[in-house]
N, C-alpha and C. Protein backbone atom coordinates (compact mmCIF):
# COMPACT_ATOMS: atom_id res chain seq x y z
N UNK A 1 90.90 114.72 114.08
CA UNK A 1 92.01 115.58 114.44
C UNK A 1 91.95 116.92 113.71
N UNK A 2 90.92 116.82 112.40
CA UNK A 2 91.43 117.91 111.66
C UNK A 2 90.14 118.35 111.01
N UNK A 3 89.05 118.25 112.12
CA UNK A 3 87.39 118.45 111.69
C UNK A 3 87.31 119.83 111.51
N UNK A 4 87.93 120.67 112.03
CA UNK A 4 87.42 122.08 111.66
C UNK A 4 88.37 123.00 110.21
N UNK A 5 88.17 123.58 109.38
CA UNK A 5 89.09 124.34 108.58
C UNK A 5 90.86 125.23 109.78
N UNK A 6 91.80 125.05 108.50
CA UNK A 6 93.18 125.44 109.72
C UNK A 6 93.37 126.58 109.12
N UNK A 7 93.89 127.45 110.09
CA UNK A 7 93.94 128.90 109.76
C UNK A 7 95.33 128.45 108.77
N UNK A 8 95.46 129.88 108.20
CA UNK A 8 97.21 129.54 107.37
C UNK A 8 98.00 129.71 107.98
N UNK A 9 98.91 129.41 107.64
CA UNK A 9 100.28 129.68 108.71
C UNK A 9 101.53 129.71 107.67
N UNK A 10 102.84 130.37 108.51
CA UNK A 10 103.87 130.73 107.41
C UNK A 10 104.39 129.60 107.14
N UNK A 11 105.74 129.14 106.15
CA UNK A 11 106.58 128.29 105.97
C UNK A 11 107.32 128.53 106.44
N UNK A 12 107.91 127.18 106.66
CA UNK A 12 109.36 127.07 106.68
C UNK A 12 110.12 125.83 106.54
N UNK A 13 111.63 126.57 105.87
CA UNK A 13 112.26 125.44 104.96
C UNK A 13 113.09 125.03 105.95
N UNK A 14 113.16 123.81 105.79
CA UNK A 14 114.21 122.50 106.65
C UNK A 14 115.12 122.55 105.89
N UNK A 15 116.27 122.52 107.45
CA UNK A 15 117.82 122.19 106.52
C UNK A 15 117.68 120.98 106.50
N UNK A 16 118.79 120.26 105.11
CA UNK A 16 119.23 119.10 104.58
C UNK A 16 119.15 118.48 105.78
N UNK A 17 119.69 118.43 106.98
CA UNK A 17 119.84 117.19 107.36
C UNK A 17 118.47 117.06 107.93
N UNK A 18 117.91 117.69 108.59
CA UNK A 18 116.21 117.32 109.38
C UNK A 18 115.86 116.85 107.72
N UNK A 19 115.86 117.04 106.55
CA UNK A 19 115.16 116.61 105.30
C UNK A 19 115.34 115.51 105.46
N UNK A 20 116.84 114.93 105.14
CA UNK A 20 117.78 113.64 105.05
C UNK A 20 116.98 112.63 106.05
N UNK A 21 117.03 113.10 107.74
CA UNK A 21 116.35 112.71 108.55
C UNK A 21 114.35 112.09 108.61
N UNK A 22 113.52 112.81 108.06
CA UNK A 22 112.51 112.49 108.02
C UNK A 22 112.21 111.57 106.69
N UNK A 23 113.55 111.64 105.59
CA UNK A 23 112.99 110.79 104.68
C UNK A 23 113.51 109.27 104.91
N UNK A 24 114.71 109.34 105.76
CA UNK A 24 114.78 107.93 106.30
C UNK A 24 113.73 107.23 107.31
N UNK A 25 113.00 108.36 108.12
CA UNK A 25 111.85 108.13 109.06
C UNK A 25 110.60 107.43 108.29
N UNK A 26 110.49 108.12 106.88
CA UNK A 26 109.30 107.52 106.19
C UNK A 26 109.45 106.53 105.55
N UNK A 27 110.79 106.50 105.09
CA UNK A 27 111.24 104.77 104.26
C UNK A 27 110.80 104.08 105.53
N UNK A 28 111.34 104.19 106.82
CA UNK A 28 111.21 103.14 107.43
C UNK A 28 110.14 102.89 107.55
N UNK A 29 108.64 103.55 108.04
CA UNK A 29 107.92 103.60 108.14
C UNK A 29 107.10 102.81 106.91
N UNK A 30 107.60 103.09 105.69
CA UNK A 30 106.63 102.81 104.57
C UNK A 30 107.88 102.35 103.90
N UNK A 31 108.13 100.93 103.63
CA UNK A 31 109.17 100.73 103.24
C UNK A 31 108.64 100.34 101.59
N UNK A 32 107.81 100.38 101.12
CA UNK A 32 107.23 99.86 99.55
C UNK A 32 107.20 101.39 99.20
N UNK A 33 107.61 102.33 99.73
CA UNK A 33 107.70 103.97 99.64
C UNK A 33 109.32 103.93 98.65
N UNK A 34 110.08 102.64 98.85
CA UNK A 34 111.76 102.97 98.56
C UNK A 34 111.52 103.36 97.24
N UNK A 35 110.75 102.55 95.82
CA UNK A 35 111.24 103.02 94.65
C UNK A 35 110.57 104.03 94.00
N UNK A 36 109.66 104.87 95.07
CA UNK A 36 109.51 106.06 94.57
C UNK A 36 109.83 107.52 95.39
N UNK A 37 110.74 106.85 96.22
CA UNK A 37 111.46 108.20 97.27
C UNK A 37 111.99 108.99 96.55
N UNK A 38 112.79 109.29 95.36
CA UNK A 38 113.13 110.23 94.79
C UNK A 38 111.99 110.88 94.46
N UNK A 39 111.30 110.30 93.86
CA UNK A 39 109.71 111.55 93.18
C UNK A 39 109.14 111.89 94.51
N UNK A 40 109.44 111.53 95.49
CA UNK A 40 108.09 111.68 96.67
C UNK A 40 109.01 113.05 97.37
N UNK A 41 109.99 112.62 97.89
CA UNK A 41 111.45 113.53 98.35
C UNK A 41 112.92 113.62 97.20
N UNK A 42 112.78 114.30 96.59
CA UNK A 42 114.08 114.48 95.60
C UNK A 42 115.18 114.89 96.79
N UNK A 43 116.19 114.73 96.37
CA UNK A 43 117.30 115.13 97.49
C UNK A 43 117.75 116.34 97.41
N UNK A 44 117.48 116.95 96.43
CA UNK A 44 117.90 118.68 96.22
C UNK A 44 116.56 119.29 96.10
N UNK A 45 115.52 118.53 96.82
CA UNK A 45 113.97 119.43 96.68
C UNK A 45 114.21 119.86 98.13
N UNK A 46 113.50 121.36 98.15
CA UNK A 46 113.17 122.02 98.88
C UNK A 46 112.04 121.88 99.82
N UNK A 47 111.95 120.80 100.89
CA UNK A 47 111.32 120.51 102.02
C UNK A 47 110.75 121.64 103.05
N UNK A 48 109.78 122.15 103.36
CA UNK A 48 108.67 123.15 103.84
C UNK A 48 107.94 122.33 104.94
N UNK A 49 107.91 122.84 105.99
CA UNK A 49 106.95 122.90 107.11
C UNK A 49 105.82 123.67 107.62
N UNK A 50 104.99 123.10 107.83
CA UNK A 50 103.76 124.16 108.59
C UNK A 50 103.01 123.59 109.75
N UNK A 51 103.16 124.90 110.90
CA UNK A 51 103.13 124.19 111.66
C UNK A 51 101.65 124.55 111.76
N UNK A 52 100.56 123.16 112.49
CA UNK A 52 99.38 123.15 112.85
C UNK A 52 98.68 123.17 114.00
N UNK A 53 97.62 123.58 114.24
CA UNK A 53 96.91 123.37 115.70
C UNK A 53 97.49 122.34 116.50
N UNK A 54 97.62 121.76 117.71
CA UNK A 54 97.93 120.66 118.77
C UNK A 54 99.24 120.65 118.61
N UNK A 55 100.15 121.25 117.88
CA UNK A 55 101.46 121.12 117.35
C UNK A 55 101.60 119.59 116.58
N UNK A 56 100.90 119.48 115.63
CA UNK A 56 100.98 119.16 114.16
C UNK A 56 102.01 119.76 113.27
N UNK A 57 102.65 118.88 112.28
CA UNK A 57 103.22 119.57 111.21
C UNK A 57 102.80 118.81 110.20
N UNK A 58 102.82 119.70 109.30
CA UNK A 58 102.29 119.04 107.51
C UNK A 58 103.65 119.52 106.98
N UNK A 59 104.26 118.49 105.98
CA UNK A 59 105.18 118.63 105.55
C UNK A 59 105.14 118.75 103.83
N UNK A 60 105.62 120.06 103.04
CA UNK A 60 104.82 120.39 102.35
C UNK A 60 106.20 120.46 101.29
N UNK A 61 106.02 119.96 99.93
CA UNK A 61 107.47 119.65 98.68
C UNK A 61 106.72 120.61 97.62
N UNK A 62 107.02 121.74 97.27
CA UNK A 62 106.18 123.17 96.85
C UNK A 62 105.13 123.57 97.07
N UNK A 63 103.86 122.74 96.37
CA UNK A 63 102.48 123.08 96.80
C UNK A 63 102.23 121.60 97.05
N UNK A 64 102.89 120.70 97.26
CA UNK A 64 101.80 119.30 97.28
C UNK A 64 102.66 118.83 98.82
N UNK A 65 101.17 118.58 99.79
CA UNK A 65 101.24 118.26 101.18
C UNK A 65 101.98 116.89 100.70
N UNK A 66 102.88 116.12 101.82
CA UNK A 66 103.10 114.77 101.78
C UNK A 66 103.04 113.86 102.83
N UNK A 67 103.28 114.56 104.51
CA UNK A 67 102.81 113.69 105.54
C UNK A 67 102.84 114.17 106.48
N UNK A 68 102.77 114.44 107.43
CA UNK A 68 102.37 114.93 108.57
C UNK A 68 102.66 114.20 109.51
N UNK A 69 102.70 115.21 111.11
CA UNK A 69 103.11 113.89 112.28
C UNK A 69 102.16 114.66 113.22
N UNK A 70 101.44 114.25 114.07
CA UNK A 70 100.58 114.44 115.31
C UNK A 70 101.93 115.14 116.42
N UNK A 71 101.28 116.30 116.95
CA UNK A 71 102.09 116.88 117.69
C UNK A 71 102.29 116.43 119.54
N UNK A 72 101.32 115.45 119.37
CA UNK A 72 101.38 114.70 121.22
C UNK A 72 102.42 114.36 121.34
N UNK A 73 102.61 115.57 122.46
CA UNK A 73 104.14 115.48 123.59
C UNK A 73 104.63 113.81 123.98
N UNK A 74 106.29 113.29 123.71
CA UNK A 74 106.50 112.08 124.38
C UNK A 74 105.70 111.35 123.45
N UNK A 75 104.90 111.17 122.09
CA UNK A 75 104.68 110.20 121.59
C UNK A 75 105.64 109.84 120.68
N UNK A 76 105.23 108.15 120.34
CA UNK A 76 106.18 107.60 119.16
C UNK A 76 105.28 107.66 118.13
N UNK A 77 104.12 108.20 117.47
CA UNK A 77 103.46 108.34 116.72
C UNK A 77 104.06 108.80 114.82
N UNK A 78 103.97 107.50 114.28
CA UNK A 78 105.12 107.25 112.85
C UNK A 78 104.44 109.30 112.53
N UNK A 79 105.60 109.16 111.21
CA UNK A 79 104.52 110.01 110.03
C UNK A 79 103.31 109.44 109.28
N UNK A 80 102.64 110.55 109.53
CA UNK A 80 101.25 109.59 108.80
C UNK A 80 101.41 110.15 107.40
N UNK A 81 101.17 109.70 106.31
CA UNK A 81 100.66 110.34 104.75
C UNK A 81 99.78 110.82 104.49
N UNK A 82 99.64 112.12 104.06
CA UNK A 82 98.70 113.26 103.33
C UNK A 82 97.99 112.16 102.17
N UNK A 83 96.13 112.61 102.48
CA UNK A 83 95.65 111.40 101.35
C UNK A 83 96.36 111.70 99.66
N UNK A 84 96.79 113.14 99.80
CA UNK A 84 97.02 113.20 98.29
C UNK A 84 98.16 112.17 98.16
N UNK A 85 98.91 112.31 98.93
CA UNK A 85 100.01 111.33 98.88
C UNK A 85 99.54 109.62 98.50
N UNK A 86 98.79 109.03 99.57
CA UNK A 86 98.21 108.07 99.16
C UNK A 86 97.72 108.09 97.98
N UNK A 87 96.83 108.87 97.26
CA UNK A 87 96.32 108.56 96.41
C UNK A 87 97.16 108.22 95.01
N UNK A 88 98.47 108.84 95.51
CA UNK A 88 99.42 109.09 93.93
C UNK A 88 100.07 107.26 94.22
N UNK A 89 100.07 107.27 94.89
CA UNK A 89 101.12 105.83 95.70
C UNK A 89 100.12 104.44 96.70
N UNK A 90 98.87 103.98 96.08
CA UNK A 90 97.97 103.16 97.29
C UNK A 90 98.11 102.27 97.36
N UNK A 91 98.90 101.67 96.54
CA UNK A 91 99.76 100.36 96.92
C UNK A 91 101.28 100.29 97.58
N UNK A 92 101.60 101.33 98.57
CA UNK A 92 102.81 101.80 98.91
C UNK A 92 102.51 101.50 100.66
N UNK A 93 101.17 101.68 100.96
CA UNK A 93 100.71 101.69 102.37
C UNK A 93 99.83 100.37 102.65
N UNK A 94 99.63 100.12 104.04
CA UNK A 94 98.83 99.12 104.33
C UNK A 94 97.76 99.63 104.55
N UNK A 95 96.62 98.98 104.06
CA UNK A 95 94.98 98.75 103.63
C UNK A 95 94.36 97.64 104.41
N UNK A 96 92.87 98.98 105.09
CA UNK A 96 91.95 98.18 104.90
C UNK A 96 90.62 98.50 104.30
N UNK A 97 89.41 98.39 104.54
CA UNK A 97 88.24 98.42 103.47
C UNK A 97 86.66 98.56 104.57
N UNK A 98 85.91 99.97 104.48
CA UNK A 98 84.96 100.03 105.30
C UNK A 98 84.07 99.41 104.18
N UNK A 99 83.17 99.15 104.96
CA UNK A 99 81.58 98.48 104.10
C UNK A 99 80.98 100.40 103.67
N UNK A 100 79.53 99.89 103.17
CA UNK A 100 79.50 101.35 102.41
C UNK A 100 78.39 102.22 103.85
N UNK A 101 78.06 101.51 104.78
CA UNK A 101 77.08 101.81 105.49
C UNK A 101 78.50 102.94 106.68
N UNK A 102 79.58 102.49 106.71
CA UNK A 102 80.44 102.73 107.85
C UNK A 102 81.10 104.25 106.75
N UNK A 103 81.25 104.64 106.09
CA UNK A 103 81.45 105.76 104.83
C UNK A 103 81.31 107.24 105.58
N UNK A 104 79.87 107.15 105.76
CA UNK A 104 79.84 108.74 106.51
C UNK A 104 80.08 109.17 107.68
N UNK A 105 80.40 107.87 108.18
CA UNK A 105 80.59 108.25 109.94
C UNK A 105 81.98 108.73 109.48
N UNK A 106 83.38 107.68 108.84
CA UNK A 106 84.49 107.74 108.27
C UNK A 106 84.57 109.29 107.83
N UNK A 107 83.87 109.42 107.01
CA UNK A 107 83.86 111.55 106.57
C UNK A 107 83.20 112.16 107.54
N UNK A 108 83.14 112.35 108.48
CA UNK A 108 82.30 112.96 109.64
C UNK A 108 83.74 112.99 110.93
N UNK A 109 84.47 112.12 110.63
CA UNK A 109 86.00 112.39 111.63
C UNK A 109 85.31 110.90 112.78
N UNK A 110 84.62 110.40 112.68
CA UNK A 110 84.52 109.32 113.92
C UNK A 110 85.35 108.16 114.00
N UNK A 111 85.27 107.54 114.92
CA UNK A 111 86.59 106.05 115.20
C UNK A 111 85.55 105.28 114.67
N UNK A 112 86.58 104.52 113.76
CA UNK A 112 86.33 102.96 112.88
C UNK A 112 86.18 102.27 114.03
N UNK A 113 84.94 101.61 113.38
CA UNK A 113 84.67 100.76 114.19
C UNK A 113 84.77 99.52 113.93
N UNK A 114 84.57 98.36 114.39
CA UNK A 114 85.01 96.85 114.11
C UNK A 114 83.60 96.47 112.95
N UNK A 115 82.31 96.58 113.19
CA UNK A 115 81.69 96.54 112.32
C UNK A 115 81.41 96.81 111.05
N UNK A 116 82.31 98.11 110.57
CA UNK A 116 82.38 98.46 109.63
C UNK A 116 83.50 97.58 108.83
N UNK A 117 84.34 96.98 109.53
CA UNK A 117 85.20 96.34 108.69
C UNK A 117 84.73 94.65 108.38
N UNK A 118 84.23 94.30 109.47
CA UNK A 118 84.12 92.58 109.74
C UNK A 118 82.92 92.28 108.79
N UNK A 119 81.55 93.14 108.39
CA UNK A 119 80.26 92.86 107.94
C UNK A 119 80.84 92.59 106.38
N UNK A 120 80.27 91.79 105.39
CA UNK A 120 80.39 91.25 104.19
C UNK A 120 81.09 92.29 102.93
N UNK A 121 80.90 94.21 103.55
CA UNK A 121 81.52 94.84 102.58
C UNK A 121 82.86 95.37 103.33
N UNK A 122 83.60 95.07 104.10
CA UNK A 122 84.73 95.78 104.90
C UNK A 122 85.90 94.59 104.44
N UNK A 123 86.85 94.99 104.82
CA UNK A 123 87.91 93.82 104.25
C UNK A 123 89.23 94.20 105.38
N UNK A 124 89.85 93.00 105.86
CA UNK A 124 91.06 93.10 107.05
C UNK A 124 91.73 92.25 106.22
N UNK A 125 93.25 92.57 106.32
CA UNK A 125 94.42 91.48 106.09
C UNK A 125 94.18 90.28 106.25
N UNK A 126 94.48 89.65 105.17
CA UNK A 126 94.88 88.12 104.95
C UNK A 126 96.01 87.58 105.26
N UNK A 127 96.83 87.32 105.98
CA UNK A 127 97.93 86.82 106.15
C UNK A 127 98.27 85.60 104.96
N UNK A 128 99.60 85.87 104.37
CA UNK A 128 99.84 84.51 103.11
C UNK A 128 101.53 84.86 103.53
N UNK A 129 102.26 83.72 102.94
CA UNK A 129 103.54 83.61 102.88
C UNK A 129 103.76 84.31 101.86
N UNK A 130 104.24 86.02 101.96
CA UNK A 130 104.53 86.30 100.61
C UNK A 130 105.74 87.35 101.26
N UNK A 131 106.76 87.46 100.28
CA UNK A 131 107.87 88.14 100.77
C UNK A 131 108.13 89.44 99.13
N UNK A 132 108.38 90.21 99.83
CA UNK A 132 108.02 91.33 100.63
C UNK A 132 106.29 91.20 100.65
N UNK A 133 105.91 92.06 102.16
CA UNK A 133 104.62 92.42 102.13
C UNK A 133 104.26 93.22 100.71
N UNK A 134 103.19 92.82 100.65
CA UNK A 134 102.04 93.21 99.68
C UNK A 134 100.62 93.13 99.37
N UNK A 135 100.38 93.75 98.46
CA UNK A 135 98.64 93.86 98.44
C UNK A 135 98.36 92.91 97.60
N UNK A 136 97.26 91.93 97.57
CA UNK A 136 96.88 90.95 96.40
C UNK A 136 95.96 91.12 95.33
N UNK A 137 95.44 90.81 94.41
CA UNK A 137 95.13 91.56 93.17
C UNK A 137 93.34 91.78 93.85
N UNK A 138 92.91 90.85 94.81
CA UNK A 138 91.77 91.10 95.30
C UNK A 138 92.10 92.62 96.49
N UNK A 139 92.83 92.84 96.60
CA UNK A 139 92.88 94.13 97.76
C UNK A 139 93.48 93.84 98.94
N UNK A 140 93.57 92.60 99.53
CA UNK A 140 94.08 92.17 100.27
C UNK A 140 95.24 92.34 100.88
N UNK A 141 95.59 92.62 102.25
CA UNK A 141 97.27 93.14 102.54
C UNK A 141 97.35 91.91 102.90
N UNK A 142 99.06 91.55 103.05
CA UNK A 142 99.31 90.01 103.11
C UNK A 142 100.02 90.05 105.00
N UNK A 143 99.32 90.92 105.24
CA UNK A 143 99.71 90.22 106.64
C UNK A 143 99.05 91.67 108.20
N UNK A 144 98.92 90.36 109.30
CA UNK A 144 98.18 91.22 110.09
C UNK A 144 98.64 92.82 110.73
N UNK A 145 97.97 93.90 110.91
CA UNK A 145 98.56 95.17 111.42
C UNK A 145 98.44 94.71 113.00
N UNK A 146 99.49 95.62 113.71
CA UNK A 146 99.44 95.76 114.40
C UNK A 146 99.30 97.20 115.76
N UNK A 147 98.57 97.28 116.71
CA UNK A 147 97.79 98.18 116.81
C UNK A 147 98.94 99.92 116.86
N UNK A 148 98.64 100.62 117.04
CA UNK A 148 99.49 101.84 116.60
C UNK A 148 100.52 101.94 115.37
N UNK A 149 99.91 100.77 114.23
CA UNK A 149 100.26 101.21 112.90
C UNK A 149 99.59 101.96 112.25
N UNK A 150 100.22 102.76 111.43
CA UNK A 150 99.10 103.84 110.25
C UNK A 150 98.23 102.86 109.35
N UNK A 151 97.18 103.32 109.25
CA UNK A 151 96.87 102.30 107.99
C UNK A 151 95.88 102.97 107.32
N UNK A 152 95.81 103.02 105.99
CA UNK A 152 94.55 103.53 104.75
C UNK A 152 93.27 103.17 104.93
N UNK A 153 92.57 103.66 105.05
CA UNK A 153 91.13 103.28 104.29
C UNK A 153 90.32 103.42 103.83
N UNK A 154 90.55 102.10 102.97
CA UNK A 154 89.66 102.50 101.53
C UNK A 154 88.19 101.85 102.07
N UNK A 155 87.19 102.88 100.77
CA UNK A 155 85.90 102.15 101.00
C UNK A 155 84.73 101.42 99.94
N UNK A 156 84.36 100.72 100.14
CA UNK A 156 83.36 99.60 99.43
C UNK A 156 82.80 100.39 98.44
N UNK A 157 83.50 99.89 97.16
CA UNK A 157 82.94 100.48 95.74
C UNK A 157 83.50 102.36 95.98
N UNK A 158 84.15 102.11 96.16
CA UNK A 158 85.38 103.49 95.73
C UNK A 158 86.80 103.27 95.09
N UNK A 159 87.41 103.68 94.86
CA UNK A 159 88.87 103.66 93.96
C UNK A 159 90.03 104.28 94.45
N UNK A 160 89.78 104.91 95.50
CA UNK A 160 90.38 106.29 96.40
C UNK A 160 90.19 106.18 97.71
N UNK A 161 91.50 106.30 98.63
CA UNK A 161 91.30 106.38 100.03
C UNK A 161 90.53 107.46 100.30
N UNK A 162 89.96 107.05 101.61
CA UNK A 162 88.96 108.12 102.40
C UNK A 162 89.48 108.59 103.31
N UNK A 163 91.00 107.91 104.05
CA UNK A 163 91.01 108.10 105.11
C UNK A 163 92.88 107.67 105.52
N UNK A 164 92.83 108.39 106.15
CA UNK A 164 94.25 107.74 107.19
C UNK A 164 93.98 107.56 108.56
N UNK A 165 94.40 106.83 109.46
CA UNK A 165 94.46 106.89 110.75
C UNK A 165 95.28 105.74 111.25
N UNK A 166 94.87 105.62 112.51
CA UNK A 166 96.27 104.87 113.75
C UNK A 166 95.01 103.81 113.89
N UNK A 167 96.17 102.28 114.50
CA UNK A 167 94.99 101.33 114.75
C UNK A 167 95.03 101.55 116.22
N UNK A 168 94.46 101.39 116.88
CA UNK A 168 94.01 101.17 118.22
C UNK A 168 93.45 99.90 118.81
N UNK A 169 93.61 98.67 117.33
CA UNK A 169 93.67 97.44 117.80
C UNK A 169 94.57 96.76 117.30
N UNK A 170 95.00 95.50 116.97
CA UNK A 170 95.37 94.50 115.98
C UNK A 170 94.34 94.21 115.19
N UNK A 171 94.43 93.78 114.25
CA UNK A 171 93.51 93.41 112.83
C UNK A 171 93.07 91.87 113.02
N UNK A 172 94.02 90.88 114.01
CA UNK A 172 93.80 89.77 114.09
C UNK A 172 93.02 89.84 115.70
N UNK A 173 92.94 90.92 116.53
CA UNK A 173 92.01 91.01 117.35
C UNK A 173 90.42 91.20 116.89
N UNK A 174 90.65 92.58 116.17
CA UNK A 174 89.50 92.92 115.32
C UNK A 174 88.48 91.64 114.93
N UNK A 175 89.31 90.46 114.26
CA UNK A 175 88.77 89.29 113.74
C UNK A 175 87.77 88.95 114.50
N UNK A 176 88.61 88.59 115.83
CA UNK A 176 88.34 87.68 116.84
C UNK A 176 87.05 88.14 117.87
N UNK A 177 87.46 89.66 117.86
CA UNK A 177 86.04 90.01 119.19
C UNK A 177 84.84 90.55 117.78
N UNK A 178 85.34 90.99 116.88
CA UNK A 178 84.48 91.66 116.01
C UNK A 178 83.59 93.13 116.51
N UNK A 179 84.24 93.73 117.43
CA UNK A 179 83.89 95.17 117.79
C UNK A 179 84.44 95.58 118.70
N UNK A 180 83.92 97.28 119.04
CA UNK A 180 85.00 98.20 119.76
C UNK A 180 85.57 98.99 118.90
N UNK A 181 86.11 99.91 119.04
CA UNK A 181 87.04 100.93 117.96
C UNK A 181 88.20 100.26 117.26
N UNK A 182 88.53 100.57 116.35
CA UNK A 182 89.50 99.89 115.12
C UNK A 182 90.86 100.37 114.47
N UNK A 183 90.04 102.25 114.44
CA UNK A 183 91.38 103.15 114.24
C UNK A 183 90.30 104.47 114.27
N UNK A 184 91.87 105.02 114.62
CA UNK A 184 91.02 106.72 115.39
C UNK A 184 91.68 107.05 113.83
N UNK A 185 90.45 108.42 113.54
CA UNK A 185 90.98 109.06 112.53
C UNK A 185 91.85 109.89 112.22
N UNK A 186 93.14 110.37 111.83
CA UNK A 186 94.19 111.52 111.77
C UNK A 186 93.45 112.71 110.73
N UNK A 187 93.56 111.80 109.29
CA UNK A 187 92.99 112.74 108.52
C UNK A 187 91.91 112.36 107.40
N UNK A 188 90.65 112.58 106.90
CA UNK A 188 89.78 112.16 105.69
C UNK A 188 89.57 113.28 104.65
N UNK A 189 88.87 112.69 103.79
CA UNK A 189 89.03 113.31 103.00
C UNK A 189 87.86 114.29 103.27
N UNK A 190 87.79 116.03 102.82
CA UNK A 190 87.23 117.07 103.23
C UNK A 190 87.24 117.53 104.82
N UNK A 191 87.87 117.08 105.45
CA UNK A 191 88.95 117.62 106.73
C UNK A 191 89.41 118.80 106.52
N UNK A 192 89.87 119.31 107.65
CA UNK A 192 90.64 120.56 107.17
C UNK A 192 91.77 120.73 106.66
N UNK A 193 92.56 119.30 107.22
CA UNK A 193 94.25 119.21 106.40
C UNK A 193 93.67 119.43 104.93
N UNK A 194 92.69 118.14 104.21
CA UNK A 194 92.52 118.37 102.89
C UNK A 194 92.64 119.87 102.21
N UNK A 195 91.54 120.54 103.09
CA UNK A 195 91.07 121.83 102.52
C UNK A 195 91.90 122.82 102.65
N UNK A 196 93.33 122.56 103.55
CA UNK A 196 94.07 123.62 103.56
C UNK A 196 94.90 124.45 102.23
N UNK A 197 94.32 125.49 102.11
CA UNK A 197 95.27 126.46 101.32
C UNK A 197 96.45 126.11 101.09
N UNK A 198 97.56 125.60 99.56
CA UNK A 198 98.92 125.54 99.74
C UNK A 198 99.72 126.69 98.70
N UNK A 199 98.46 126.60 97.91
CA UNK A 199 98.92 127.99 97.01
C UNK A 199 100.13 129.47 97.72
């Protein structure tokens, strides 16, 4: 979505209630987001927009990006999270795990593919009886995605997401056929969202 560098573009500040509004959009969305919504959105912080190519917005709390929404007309497409965001918070989002061979296609902007996740270094949700959802000390999310959820991904022998994007399957399909596309990419890391100017 965001393979080429984005020109700059001006700000602009959101009134309180569109603020009020998108931070209830992202609790819902990311509900392990609740006990750090004040640091992520303070309620007297000054919320900034910019708008992007396809009619994209990056939603920007002084200089640090925090999430963004895909501008396709008539979609229900959540907010997705800016990786910086992930990276401060990666146990806040649902995870999965490319093998190390599936890595550069992942930084190159291409759709995940089922192979990259299913082969011995990729990792999909475990489903366990655990309340609230969560991640397990092996990496594991405790339960299956379903397809047009956001989801992270991290990769084999890294420490740091690479990636955000939308699934375009279920995770418990994924299992089952073991190929076909998995999740289209929104944003990775050295993209142009990354590289955008916020100074």
């Amino acid at each position: 979505m965001f393979k080429k560098d984005l020109p700059a573009a001006p700000r602009q500040k959101l009134k309180s209630s569109v603020q009020r509004s998108l931070r209830q959009s992202l609790l819902a969305s990311y509900p392990l987001l609740t006990p750090y919504a004040d640091e992520i959105l303070p309620k007297k912080a000054s919320l900034e927009s910019i708008k992007l190519p396809d009619r994209a917005v990056l939603y920007v709390l002084d200089t640090e990006p925090i999430f963004f929404e895909s501008g396709k007309p008539g979609s229900d497409i959540p907010l997705l999270p800016h990786l910086r965001l992930v990276h401060r918070f990666p146990q806040a989002f649902p995870s999965i795990r490319i093998d190390r061979g599936a890595i550069r296609y992942v930084l190159g902007g291409a759709t995940l593919m089922a192979p990259g996740l299913t082969s011995p270094g990729g990792r999909l949700p475990e489903p366990r009886k655990v309340e609230p959802e969560q991640v397990s000390d092996d990496g594991h999310w405790s339960r299956e995605l379903k397809k047009g959820e956001p989801v992270v991904i991290m990769a084999e022998g890294k420490e740091e997401a690479c990636a955000v994007g939308l699934l375009v399957a279920d995770t418990k399909e994924v299992k089952e056929k073991g190929k076909g596309p998995v999740v289209e990419d929104a944003h990775y890391l050295g993209d142009g969202l990354w590289r955008l100017p916020l100074d």
